[in-house]
N, C-alpha and C. Protein backbone atom coordinates (compact mmCIF):
# COMPACT_ATOMS: atom_id res chain seq x y z
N UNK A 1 144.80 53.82 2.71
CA UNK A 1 144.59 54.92 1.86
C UNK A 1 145.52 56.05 2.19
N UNK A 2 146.43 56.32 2.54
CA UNK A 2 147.36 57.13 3.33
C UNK A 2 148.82 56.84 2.19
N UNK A 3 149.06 57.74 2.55
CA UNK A 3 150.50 57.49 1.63
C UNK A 3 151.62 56.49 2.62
N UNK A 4 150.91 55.30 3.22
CA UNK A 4 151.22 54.66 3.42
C UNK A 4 152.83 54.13 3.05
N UNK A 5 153.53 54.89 4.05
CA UNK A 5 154.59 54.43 4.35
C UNK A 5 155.55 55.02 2.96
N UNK A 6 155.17 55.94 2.39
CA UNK A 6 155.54 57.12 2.00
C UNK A 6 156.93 56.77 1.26
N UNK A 7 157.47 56.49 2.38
CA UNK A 7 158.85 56.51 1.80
C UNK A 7 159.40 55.42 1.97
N UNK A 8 158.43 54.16 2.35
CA UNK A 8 158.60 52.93 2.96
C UNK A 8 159.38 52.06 1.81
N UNK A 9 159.86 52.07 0.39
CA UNK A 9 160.37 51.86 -0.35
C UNK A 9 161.57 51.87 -0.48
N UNK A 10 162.12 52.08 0.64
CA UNK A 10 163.29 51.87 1.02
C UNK A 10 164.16 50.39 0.81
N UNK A 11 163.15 49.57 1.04
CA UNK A 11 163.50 47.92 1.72
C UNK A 11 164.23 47.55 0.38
N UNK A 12 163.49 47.44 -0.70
CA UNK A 12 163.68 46.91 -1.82
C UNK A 12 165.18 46.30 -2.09
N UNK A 13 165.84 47.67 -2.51
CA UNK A 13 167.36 47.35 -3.32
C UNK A 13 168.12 47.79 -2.35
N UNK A 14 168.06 48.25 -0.76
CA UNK A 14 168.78 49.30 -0.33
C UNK A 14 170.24 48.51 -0.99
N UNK A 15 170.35 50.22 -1.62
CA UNK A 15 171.80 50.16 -2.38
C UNK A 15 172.04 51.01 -1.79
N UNK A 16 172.28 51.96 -0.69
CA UNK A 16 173.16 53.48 -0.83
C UNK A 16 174.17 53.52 -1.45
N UNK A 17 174.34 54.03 -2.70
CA UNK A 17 175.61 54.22 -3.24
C UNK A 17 175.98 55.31 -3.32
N UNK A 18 176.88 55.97 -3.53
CA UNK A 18 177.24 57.26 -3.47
C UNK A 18 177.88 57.72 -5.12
N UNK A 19 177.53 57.32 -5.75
CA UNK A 19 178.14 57.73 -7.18
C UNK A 19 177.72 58.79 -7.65
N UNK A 20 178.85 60.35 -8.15
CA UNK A 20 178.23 61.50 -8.09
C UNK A 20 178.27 62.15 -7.22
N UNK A 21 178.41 61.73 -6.09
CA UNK A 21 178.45 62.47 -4.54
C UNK A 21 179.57 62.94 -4.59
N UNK A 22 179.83 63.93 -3.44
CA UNK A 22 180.94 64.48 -2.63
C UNK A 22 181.66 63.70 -1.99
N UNK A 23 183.31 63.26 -2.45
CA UNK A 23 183.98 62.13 -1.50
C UNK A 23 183.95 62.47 -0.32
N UNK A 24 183.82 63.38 0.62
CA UNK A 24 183.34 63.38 2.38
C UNK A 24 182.46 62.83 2.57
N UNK A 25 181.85 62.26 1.74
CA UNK A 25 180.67 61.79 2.41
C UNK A 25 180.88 60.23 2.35
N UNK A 26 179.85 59.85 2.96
CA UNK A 26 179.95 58.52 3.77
C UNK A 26 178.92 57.43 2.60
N UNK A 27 179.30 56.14 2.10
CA UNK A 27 178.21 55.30 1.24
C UNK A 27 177.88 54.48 2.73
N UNK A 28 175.97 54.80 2.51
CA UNK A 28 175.75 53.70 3.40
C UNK A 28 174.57 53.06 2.57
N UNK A 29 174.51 51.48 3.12
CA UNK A 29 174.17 50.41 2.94
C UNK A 29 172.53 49.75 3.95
N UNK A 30 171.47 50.23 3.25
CA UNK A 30 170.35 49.61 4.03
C UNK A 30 170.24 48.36 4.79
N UNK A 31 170.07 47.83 5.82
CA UNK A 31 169.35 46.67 5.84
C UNK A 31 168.12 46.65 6.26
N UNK A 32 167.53 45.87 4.70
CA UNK A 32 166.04 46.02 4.66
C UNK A 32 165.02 44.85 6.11
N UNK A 33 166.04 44.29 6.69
CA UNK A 33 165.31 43.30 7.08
C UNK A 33 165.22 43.79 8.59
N UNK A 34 165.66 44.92 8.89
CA UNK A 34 165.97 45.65 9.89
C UNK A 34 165.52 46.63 9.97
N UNK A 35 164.81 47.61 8.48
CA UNK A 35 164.67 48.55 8.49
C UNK A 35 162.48 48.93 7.98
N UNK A 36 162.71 49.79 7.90
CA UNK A 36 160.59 50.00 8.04
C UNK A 36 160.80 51.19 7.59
N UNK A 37 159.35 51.19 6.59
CA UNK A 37 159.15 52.64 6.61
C UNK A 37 157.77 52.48 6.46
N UNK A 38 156.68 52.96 7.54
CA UNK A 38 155.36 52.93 8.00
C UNK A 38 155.06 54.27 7.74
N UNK A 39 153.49 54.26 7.40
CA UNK A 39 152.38 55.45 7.42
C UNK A 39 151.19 54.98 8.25
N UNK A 40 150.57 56.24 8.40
CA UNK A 40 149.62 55.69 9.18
C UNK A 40 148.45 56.73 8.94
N UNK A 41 147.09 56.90 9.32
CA UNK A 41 145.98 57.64 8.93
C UNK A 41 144.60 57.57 9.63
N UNK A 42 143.98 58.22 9.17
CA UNK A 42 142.42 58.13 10.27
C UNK A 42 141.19 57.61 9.11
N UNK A 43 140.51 56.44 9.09
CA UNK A 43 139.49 56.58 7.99
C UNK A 43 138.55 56.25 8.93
N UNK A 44 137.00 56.98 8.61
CA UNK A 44 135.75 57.20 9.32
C UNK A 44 136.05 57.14 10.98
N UNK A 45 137.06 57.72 11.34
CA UNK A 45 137.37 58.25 12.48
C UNK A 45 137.78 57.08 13.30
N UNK A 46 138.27 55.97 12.30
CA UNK A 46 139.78 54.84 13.50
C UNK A 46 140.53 55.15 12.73
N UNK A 47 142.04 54.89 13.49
CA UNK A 47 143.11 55.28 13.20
C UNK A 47 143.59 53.98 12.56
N UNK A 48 144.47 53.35 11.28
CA UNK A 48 144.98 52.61 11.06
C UNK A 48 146.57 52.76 10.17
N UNK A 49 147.35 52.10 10.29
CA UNK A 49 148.83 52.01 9.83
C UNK A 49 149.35 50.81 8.57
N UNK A 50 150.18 51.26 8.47
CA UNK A 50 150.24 50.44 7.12
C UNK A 50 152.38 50.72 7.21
N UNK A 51 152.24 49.75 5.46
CA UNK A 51 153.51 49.86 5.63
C UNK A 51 154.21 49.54 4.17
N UNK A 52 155.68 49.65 3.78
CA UNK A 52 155.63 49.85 2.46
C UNK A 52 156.77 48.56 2.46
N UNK A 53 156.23 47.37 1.57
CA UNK A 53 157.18 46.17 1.47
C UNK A 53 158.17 46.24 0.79
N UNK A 54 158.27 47.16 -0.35
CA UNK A 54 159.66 47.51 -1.20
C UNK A 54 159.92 48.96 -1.48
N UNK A 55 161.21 49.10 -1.37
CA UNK A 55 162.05 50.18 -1.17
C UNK A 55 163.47 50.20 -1.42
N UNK A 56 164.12 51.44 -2.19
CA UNK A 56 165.62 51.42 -2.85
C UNK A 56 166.13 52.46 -1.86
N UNK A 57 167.02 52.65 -1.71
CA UNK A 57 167.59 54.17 -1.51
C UNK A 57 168.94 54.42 -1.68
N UNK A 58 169.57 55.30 -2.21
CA UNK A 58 170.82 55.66 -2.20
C UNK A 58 171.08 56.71 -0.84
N UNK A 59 172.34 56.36 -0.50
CA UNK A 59 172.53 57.52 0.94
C UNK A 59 173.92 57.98 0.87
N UNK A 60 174.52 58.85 0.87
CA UNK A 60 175.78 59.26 1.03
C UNK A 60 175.63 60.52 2.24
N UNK A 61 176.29 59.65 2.94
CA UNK A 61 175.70 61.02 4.49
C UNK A 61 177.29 60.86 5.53
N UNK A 62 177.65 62.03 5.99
CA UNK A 62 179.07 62.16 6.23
C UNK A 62 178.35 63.04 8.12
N UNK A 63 177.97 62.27 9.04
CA UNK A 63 177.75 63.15 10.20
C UNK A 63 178.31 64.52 10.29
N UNK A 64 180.00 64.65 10.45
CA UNK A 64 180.90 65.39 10.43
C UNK A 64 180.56 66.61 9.07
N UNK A 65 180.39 66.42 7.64
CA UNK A 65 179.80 67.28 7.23
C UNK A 65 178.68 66.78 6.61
N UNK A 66 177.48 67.42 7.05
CA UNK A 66 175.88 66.96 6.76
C UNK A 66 175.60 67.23 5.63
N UNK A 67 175.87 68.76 5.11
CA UNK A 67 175.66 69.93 4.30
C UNK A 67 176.20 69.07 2.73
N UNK A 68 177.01 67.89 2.87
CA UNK A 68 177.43 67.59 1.62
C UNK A 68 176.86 66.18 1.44
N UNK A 69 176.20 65.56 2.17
CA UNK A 69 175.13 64.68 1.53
C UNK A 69 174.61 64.58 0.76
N UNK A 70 173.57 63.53 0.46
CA UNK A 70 172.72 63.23 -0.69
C UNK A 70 172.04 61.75 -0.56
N UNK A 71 170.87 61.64 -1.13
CA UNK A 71 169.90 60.65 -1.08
C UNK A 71 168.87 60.91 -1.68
N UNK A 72 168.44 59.24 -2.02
CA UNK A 72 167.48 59.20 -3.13
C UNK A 72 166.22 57.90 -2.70
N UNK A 73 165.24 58.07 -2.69
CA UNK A 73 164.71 56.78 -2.05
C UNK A 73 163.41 56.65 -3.12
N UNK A 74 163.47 55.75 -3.04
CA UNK A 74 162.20 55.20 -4.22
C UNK A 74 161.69 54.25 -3.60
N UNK A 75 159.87 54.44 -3.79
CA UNK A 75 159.07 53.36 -3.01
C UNK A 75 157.91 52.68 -3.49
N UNK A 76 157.88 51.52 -3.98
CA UNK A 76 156.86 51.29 -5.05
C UNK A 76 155.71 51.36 -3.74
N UNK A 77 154.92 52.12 -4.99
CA UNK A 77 153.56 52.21 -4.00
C UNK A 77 152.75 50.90 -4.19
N UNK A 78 152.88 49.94 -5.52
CA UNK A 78 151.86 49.06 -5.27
C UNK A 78 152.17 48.11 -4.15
N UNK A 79 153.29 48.01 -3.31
CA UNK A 79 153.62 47.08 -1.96
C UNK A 79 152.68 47.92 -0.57
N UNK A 80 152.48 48.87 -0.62
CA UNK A 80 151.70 49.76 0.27
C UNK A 80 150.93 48.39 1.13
N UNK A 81 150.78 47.91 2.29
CA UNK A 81 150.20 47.65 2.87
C UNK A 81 149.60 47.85 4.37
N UNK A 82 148.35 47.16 4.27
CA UNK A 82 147.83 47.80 5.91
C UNK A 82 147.14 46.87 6.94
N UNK A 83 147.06 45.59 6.10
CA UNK A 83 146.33 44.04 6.67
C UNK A 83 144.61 44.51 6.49
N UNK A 84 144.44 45.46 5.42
CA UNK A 84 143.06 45.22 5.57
C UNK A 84 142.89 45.17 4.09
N UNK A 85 141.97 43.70 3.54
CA UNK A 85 141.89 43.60 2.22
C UNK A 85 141.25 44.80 1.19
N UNK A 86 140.41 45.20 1.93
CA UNK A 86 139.45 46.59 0.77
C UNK A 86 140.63 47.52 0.98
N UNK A 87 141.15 47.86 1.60
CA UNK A 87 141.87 49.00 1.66
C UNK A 87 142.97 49.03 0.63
N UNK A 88 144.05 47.48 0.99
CA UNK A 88 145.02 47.34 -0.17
C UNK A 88 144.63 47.23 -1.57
N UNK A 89 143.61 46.61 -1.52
CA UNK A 89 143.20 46.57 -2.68
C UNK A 89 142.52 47.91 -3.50
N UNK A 90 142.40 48.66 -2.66
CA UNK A 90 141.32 50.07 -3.19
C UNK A 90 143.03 51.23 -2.97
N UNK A 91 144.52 51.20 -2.87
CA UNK A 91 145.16 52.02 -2.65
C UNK A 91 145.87 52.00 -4.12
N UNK A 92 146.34 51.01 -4.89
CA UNK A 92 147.03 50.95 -5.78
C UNK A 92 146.32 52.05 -6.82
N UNK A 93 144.88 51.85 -7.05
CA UNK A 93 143.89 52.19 -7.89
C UNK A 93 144.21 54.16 -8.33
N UNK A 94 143.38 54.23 -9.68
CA UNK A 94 143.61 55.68 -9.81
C UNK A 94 143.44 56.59 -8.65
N UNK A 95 142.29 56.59 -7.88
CA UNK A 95 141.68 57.36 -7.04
C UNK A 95 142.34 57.87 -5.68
N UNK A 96 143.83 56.75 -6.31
CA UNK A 96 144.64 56.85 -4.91
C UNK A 96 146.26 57.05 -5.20
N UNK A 97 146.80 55.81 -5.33
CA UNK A 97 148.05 56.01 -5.85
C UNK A 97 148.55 55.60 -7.40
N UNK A 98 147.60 55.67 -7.62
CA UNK A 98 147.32 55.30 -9.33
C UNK A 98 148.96 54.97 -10.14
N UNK A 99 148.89 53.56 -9.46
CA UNK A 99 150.58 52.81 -9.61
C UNK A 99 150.30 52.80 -11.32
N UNK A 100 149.31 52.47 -12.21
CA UNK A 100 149.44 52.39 -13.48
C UNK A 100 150.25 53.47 -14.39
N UNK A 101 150.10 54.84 -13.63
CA UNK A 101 150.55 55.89 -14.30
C UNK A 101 151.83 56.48 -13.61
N UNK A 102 152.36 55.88 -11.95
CA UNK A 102 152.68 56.42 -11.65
C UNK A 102 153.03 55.73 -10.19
N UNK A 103 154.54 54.65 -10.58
CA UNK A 103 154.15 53.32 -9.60
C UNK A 103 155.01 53.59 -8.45
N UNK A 104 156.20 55.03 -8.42
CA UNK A 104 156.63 54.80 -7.58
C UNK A 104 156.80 56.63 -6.52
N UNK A 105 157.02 56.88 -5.35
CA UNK A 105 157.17 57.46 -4.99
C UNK A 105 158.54 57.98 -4.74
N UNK A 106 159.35 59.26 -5.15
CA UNK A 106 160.43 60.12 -5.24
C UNK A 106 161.17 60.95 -3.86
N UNK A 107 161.40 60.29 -2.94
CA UNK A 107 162.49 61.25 -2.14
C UNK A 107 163.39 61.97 -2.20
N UNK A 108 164.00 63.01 -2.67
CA UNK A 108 165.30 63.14 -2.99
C UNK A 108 165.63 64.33 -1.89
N UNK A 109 166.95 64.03 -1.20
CA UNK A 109 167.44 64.90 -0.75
C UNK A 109 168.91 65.37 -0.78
N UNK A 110 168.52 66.97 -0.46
CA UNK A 110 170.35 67.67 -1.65
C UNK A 110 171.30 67.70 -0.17
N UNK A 111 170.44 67.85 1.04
CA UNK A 111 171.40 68.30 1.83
C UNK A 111 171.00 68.14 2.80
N UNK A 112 171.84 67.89 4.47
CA UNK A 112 171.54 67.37 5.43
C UNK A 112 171.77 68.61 6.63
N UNK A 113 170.91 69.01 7.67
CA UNK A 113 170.87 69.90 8.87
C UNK A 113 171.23 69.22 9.73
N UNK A 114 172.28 69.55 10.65
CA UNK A 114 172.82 68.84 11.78
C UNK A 114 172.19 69.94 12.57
N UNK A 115 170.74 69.51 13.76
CA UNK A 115 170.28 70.38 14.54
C UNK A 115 171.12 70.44 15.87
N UNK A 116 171.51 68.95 16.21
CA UNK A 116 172.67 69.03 17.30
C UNK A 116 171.49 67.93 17.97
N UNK A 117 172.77 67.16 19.10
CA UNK A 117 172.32 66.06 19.89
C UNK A 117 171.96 64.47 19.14
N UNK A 118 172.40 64.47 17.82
CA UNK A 118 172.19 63.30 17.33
C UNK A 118 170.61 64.10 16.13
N UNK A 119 170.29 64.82 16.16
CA UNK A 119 169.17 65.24 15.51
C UNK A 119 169.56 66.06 13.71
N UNK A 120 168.96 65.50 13.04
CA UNK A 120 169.05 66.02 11.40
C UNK A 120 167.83 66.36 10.99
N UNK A 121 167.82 66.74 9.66
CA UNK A 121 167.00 67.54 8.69
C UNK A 121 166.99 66.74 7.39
N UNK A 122 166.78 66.34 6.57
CA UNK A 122 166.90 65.98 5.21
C UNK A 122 166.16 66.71 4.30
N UNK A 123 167.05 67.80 3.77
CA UNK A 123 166.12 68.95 2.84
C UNK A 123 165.80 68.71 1.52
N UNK A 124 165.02 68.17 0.85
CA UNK A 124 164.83 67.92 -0.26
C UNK A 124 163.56 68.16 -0.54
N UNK A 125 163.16 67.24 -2.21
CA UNK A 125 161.50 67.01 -2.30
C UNK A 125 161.06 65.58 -2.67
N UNK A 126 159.67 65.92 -2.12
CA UNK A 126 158.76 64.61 -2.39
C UNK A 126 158.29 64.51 -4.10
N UNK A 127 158.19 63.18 -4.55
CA UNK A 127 157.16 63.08 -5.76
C UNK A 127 156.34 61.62 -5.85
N UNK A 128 155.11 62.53 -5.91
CA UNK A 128 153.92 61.44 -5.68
C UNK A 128 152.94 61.51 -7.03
N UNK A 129 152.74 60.69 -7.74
CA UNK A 129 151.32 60.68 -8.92
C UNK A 129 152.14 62.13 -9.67
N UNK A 130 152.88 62.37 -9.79
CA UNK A 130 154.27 63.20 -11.11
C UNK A 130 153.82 64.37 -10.31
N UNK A 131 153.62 64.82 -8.89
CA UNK A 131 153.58 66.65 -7.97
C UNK A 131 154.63 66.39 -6.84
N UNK A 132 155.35 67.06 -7.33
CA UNK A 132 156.86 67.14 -6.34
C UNK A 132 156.31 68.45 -5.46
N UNK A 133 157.12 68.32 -4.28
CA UNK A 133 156.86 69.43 -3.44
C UNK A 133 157.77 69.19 -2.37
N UNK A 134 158.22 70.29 -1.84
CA UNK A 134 159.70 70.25 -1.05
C UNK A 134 159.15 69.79 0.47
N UNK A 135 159.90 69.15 0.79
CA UNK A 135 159.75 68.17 2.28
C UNK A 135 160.98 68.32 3.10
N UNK A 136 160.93 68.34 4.51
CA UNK A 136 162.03 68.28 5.00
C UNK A 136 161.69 67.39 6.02
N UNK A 137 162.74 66.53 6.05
CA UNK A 137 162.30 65.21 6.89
C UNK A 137 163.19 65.29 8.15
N UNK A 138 162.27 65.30 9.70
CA UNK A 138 163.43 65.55 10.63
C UNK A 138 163.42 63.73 10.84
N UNK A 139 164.99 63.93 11.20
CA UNK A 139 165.53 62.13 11.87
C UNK A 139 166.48 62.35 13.19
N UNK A 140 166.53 61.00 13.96
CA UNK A 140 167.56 61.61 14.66
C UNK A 140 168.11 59.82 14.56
N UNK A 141 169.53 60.13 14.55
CA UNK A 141 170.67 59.28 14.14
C UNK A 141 171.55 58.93 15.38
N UNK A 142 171.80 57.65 15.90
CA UNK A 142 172.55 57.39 16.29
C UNK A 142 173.48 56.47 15.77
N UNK A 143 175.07 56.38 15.81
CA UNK A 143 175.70 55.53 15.47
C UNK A 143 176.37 55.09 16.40
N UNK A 144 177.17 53.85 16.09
CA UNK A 144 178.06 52.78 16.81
C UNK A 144 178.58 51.18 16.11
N UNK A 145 180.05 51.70 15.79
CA UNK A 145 180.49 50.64 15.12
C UNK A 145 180.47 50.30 14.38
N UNK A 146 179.97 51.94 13.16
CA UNK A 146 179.91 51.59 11.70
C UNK A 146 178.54 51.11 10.71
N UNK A 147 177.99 51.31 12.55
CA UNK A 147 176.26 50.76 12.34
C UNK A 147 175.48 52.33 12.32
N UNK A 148 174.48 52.49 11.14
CA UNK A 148 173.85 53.77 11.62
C UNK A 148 172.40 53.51 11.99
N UNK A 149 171.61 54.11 13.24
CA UNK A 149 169.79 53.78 13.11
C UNK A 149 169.36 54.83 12.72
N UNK A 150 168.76 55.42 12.24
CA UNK A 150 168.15 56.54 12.02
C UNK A 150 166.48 56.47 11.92
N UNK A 151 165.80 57.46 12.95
CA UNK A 151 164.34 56.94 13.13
C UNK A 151 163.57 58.31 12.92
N UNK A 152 162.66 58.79 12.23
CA UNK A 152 162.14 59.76 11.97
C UNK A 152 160.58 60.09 11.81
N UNK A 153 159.90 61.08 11.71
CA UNK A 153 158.97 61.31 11.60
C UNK A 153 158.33 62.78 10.70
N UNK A 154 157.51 62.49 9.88
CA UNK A 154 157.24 63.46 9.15
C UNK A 154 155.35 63.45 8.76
N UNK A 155 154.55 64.75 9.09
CA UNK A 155 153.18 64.81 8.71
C UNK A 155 153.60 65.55 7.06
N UNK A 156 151.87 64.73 6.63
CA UNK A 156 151.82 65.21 5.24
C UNK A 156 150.32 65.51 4.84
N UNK A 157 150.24 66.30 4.06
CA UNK A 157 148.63 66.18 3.69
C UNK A 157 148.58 65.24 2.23
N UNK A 158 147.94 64.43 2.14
CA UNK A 158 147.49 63.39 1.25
C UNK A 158 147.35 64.35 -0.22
N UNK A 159 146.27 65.03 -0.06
CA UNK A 159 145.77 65.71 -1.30
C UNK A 159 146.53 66.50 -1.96
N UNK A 160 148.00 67.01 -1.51
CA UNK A 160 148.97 68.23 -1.90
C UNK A 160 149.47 67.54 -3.11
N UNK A 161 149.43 66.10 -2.99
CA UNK A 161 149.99 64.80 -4.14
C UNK A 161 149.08 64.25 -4.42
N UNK A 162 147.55 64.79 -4.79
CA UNK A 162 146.61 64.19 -5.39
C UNK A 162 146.29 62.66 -5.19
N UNK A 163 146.68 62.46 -4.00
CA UNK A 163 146.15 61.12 -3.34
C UNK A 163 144.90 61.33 -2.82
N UNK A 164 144.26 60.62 -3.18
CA UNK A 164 142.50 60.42 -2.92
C UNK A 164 141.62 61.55 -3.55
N UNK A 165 141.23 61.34 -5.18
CA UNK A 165 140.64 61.90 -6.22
C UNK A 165 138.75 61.71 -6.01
N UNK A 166 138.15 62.71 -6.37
CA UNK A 166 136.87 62.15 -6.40
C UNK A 166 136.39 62.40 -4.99
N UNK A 167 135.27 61.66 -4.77
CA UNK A 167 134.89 61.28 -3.06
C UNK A 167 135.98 61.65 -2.02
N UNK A 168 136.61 60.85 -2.27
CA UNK A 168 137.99 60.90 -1.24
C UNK A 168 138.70 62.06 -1.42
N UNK A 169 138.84 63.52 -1.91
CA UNK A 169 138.94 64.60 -2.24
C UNK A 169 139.28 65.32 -1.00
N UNK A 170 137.97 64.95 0.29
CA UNK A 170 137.97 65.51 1.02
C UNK A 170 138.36 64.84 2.10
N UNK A 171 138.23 65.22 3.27
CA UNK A 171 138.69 64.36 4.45
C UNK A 171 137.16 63.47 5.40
N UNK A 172 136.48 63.49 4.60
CA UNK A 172 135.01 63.22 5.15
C UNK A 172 135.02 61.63 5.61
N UNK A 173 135.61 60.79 4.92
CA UNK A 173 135.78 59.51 4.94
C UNK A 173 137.09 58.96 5.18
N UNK A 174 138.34 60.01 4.55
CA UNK A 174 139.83 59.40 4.85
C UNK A 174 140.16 60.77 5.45
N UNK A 175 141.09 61.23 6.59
CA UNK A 175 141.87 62.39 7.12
C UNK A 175 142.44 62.51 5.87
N UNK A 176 142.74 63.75 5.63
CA UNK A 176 143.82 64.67 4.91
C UNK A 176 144.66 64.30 5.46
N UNK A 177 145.56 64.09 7.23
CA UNK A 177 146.88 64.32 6.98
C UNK A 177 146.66 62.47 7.43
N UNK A 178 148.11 62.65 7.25
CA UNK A 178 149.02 61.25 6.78
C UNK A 178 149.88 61.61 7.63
N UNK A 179 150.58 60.13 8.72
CA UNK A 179 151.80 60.08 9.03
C UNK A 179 153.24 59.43 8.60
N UNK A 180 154.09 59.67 8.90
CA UNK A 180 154.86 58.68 7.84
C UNK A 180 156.08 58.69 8.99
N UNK A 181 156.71 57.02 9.22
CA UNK A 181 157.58 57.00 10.21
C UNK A 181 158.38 56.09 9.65
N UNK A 182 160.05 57.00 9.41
CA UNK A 182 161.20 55.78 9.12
C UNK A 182 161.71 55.25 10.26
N UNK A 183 162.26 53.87 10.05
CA UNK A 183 163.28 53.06 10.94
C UNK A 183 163.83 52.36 10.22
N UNK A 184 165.44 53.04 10.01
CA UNK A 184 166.39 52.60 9.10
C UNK A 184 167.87 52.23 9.64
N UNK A 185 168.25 50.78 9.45
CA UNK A 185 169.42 50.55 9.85
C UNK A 185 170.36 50.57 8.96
N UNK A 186 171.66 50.82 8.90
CA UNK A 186 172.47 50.59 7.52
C UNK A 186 173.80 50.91 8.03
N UNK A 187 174.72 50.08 7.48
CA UNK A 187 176.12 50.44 8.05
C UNK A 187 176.82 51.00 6.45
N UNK A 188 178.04 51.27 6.95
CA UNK A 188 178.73 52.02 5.90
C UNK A 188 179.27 50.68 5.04
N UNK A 189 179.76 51.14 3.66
CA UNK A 189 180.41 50.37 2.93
C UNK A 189 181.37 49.39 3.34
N UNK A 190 182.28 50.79 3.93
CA UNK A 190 183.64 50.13 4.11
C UNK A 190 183.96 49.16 5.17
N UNK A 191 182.65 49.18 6.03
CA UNK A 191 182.59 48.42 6.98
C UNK A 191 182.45 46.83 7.08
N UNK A 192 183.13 45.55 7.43
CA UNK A 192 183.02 44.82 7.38
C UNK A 192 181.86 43.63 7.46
N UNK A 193 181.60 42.96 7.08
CA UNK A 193 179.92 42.45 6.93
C UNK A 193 180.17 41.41 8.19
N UNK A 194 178.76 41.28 9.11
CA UNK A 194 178.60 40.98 10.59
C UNK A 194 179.30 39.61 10.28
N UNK A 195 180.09 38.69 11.07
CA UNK A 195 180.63 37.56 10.95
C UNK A 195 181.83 37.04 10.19
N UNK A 196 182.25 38.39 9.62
CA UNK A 196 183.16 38.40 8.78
C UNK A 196 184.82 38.62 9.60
């Protein structure tokens, strides 16, 4: 019941393409089979995690200049999973992520904070059930060899995006906040494919 893996929609198409972007910047390339994007949450006071099976994202990210980035990540919420049958089955639904009206979740970010030491910012906004609201996602990035990891962490409150309507309104049965943790591998375009 958590916005389970939030932005975990990554996996899907990772396309990073950069079309539209600023040529300083860098096209990078997901690999989904390498990469995660997990949520996690408290219901009747145990903690459980989940995770999002499909995911797109576009990335154009230049270390050297951050400020001229861009990214786009889309995450179908009906893949949301958590290994517990009532749960997956009760998340897709109106009361939650109501995929009928509203199947996928919106990352977009305009611009990147280089805090220093390998550490970033991704300033953009979220859109969940059609309520956008500005998010800033800290990551910290290491590269080597054309390879990028980037691993991050971001709290959210569930209800700001009208996740959990009704009963679930409150935090009585599901926590209000939500965690959400990327682990994303992806090398650049221009970079040669492993074995090649």
């Amino acid at each position: 019941m958590t916005l389970r893996r939030l932005l975990s929609a990554v996996c899907l198409s990772a396309a990073l393409s950069g079309a539209g972007f600023p040529a300083a910047a860098a096209e990078w390339a997901v690999d989904p089979a390498k990469s995660a994007i997990r949520f996690s949450g408290v219901q009747v006071g145990t903690p459980f995690s989940g995770r999002f099976e499909r995911f797109e994202a576009k990335v154009d990210f230049d270390p050297a200049k951050p400020e001229a980035g861009r990214a786009t990540v889309l995450v179908d919420l009906s893949s949301a999973r958590t290994g517990d049958a009532q749960r997956d089955t009760a998340l897709p639904q109106k009361d939650w992520f109501d995929v009928a009206s509203a199947g996928q979740a919106r990352f977009e970010a305009t611009r990147f904070v280089d805090k220093g030491r390998g550490d970033y910012e991704a300033i953009g906004e979220l859109t969940i059930r059609g309520t956008k609201r500005p998010l800033t996602l800290p990551f910290h990035l290491s590269l080597e060899g054309g390879q990028a990891h980037a691993t991050g962490h971001v709290g959210l409150v569930r209800t700001d995006f009208g996740v959990g309507q009704g009963a679930w309104a409150s935090g009585q049965w599901v926590a209000l906040e939500v965690g959400v943790d990327i682990d994303l591998v992806a090398t650049t375009r221009s970079a040669p494919a492993e074995g090649h």
